[in-house]
N, C-alpha and C. Protein backbone atom coordinates (compact mmCIF):
# COMPACT_ATOMS: atom_id res chain seq x y z
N UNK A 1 24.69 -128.87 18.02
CA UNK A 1 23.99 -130.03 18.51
C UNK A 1 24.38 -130.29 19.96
N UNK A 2 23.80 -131.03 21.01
CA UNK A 2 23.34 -130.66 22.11
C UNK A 2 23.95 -132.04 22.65
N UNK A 3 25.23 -132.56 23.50
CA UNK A 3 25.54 -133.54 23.64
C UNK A 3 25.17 -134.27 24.61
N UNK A 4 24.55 -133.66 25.59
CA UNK A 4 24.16 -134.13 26.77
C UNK A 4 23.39 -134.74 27.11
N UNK A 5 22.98 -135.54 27.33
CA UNK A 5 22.32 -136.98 27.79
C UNK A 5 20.69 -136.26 28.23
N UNK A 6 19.89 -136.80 27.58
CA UNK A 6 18.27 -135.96 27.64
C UNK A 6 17.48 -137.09 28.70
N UNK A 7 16.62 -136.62 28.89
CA UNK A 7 15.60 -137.50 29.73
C UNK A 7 15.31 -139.21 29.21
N UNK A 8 15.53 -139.09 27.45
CA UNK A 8 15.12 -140.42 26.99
C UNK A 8 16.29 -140.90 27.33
N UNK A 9 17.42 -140.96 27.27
CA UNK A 9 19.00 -141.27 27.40
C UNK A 9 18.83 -141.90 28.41
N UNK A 10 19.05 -141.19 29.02
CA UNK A 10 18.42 -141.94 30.70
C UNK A 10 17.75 -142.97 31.46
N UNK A 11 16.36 -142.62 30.36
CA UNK A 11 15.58 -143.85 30.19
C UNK A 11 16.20 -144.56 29.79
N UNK A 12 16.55 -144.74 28.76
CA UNK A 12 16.95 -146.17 28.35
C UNK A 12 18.10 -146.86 28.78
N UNK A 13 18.68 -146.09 29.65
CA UNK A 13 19.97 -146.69 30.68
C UNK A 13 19.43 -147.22 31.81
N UNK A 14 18.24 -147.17 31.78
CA UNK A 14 17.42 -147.23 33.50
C UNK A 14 17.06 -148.92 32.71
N UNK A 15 16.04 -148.69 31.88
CA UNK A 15 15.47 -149.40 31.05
C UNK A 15 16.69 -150.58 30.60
N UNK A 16 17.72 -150.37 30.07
CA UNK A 16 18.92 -151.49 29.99
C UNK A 16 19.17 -152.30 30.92
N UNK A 17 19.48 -151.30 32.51
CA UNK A 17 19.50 -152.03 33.43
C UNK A 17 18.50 -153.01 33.86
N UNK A 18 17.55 -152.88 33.52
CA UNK A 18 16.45 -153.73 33.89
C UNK A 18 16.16 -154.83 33.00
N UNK A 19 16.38 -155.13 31.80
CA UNK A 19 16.22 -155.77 30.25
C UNK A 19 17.40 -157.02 30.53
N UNK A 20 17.15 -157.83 32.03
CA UNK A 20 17.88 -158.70 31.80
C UNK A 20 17.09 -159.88 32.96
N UNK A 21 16.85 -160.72 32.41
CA UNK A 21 15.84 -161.68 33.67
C UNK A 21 16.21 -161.44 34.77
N UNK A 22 17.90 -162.16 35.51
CA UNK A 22 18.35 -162.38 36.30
C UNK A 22 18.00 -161.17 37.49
N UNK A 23 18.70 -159.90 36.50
CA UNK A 23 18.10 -158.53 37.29
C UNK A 23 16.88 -158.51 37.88
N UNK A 24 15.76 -159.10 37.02
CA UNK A 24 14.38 -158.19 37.59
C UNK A 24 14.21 -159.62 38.44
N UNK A 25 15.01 -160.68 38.29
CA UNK A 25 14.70 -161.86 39.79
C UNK A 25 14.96 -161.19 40.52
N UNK A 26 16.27 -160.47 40.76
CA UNK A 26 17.17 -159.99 42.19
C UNK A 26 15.79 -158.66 42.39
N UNK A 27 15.91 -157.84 41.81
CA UNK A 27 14.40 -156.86 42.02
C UNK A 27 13.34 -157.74 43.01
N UNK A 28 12.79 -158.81 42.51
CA UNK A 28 11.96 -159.04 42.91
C UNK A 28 12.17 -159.99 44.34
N UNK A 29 13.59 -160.41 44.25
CA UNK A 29 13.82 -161.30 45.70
C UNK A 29 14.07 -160.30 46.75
N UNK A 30 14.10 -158.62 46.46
CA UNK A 30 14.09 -157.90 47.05
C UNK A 30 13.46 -156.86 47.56
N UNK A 31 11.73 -157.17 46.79
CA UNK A 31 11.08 -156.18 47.54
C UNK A 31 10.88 -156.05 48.55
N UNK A 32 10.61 -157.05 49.24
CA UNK A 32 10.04 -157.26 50.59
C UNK A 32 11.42 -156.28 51.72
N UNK A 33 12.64 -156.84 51.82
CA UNK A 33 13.00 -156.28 52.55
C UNK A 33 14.73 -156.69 52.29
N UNK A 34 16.04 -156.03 52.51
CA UNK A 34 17.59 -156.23 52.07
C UNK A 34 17.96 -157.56 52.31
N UNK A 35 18.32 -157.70 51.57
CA UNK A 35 19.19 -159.31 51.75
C UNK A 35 21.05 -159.01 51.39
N UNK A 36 21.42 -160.75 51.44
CA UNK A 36 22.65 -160.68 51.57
C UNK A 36 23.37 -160.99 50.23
N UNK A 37 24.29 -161.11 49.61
CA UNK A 37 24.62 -161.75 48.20
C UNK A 37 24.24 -163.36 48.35
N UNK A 38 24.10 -163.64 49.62
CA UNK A 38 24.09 -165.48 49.71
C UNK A 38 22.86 -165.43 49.92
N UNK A 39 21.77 -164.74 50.38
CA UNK A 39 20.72 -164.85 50.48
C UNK A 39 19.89 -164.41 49.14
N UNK A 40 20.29 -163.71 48.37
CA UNK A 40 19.77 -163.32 46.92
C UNK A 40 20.46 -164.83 45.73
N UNK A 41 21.46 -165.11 46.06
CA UNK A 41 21.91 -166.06 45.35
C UNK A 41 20.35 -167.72 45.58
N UNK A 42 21.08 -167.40 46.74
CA UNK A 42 19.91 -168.85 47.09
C UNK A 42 18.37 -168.59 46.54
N UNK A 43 17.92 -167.37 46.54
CA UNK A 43 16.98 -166.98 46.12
C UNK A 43 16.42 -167.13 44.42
N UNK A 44 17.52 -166.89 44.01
CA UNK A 44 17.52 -166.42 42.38
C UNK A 44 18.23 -167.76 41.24
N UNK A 45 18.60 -168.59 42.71
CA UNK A 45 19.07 -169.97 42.14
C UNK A 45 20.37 -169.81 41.11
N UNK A 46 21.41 -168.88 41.25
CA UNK A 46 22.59 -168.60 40.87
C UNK A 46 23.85 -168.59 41.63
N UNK A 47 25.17 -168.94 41.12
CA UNK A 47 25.86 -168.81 41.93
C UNK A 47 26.09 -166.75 42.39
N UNK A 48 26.47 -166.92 43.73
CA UNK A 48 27.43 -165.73 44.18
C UNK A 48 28.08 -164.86 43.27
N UNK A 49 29.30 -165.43 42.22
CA UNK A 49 29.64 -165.02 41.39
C UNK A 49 29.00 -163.87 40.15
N UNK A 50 27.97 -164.71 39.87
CA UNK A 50 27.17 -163.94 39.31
C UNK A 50 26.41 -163.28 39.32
N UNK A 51 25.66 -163.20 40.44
CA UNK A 51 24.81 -162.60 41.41
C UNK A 51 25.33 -161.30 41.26
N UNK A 52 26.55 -161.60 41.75
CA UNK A 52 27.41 -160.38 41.96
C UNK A 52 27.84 -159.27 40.81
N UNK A 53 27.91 -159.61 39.68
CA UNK A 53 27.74 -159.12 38.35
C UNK A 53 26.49 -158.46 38.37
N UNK A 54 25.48 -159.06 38.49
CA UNK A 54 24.47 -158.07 38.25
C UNK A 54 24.11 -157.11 38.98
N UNK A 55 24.39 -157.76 40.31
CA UNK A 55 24.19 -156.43 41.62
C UNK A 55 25.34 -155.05 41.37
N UNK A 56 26.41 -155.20 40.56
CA UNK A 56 26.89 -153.91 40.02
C UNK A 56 26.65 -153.35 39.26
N UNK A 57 25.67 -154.00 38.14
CA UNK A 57 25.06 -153.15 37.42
C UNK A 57 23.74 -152.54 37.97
N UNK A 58 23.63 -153.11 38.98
CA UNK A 58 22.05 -152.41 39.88
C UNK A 58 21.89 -151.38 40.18
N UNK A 59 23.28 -151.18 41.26
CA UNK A 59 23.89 -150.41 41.73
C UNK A 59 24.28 -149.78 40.95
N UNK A 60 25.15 -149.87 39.89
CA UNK A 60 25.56 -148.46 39.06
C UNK A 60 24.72 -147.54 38.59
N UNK A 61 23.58 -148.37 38.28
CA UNK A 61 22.34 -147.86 37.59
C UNK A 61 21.29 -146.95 38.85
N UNK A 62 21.80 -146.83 40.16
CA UNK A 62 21.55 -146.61 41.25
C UNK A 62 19.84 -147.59 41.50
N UNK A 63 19.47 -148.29 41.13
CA UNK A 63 18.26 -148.79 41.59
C UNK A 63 18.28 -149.71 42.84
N UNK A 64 19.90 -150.00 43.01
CA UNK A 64 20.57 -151.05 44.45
C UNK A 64 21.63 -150.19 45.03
N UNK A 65 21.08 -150.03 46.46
CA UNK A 65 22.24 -149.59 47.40
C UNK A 65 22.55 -150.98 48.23
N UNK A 66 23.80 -150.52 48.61
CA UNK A 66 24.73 -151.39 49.50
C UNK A 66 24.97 -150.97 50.94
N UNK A 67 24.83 -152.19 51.87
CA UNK A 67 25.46 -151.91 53.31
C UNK A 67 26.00 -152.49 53.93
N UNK A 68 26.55 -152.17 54.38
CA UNK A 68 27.96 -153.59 55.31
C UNK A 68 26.99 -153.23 56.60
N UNK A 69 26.70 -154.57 57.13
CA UNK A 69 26.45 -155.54 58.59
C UNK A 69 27.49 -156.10 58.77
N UNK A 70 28.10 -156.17 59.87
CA UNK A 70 29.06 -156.95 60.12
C UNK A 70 29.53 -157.56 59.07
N UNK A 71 30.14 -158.99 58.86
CA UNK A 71 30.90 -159.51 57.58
C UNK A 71 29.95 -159.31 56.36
N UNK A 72 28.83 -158.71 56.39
CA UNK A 72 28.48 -159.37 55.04
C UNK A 72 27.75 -157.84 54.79
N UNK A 73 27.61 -157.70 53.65
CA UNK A 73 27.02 -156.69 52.66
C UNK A 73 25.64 -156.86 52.24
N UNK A 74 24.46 -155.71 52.70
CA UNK A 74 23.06 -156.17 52.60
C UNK A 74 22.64 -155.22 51.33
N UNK A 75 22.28 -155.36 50.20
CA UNK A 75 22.02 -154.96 49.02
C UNK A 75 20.05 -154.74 49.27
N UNK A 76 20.08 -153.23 49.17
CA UNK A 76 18.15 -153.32 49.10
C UNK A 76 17.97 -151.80 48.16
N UNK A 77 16.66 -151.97 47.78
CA UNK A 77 16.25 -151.24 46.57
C UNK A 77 15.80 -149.91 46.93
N UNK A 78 16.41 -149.03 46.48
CA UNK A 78 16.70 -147.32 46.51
C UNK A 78 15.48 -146.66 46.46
N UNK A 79 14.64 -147.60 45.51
CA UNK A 79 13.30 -146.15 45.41
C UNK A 79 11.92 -147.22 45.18
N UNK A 80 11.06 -147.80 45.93
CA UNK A 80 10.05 -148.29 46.13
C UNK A 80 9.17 -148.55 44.40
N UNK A 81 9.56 -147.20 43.90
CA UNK A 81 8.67 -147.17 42.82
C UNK A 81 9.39 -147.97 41.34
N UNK A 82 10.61 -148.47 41.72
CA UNK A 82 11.17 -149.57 40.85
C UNK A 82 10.19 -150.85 40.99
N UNK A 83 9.85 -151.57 42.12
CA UNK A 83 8.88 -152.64 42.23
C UNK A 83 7.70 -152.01 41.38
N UNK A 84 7.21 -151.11 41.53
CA UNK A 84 6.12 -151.11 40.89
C UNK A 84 5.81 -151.02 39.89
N UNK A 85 7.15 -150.25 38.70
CA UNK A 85 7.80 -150.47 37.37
C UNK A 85 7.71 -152.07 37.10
N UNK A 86 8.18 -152.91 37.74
CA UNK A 86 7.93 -154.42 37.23
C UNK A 86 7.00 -154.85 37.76
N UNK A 87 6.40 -154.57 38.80
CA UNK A 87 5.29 -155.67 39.24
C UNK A 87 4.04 -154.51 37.77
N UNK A 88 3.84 -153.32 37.35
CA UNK A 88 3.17 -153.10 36.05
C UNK A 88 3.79 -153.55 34.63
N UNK A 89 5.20 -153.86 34.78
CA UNK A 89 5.23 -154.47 33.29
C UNK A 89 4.66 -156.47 33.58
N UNK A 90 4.49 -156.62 34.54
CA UNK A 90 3.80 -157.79 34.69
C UNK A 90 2.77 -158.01 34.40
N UNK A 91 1.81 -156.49 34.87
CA UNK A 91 0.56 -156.82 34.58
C UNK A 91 0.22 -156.45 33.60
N UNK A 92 0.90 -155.64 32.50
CA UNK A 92 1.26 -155.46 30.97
C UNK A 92 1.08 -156.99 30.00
N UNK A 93 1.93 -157.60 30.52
CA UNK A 93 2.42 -159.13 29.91
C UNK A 93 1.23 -159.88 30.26
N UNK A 94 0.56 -160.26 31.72
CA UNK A 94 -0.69 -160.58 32.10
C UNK A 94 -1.85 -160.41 31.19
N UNK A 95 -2.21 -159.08 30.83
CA UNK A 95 -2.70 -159.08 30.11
C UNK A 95 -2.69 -159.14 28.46
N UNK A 96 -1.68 -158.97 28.13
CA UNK A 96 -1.22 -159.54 26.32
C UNK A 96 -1.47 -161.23 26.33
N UNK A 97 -1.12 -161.42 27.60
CA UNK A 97 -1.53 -163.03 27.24
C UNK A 97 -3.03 -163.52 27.62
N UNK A 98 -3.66 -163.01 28.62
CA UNK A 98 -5.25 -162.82 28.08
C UNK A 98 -5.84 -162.81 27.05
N UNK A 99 -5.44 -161.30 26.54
CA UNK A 99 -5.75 -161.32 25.37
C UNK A 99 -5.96 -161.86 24.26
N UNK A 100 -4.50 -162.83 24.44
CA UNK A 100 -3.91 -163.47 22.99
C UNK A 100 -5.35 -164.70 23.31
N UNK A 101 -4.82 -165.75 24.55
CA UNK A 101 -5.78 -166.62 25.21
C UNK A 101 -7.05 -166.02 24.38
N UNK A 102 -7.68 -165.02 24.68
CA UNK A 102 -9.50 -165.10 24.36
C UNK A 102 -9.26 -164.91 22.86
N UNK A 103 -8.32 -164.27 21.94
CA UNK A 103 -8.53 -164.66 20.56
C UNK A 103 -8.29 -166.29 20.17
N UNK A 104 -7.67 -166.93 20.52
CA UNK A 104 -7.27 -168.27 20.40
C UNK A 104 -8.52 -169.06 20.86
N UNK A 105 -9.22 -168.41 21.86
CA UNK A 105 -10.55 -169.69 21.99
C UNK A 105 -11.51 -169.18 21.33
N UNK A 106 -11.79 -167.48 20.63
CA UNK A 106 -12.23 -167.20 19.06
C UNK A 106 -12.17 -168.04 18.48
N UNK A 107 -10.78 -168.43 18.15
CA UNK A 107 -10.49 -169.09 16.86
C UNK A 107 -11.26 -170.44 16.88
N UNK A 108 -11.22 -171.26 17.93
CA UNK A 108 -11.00 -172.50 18.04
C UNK A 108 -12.39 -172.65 17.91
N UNK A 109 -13.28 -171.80 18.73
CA UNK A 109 -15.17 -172.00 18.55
C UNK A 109 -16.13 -171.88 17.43
């Protein structure tokens, strides 16, 4: 038997990393362009502290690189096609709730 970590493995380590709100806030306070831990904090309405917790699992998961500017450390997103992984599970959810919406005014007529 074959111990080595397969393509789904992977996935679902990619997929873990992402399976947490806070995460796909910081994702999303970061498409546009790198920010700072105080500027993602203010963003995501969390303290620093915690912020900071998740930005190592970002990073471990490589979907967040890191860069020192002068005093402060600018955190921005590695591969473009992560935004588009959530901005489509959005429009996934967008539409399940359509959906649900036009059976529910079925029901109701």
């Amino acid at each position: 038997m074959n111990h080595e970590p397969d393509i789904f493995d992977l996935q679902a380590e990619l997929c873990q990393s992402l399976s947490n709100a806070v995460r796909l806030r910081i994702i999303h306070a970061l498409k546009e362009s790198p920010k700072s831990v105080n500027e993602i904090s203010f963003d995501v309405g969390l303290s620093q502290p915690n912020v900071s917790r998740h930005l190592a699992v970002l990073r471990s998961s490589g979907l967040l690189a890191a860069h020192r500017r002068a005093q402060e450390v600018y955190y921005e997103i590695t591969n473009p096609k992560v935004v588009e992984v959530c901005e489509m599970m959005r429009s996934i959810l967008a539409e399940r709730e359509a959906q649900y919406l036009s059976l529910l005014h079925r029901i109701q007529d």
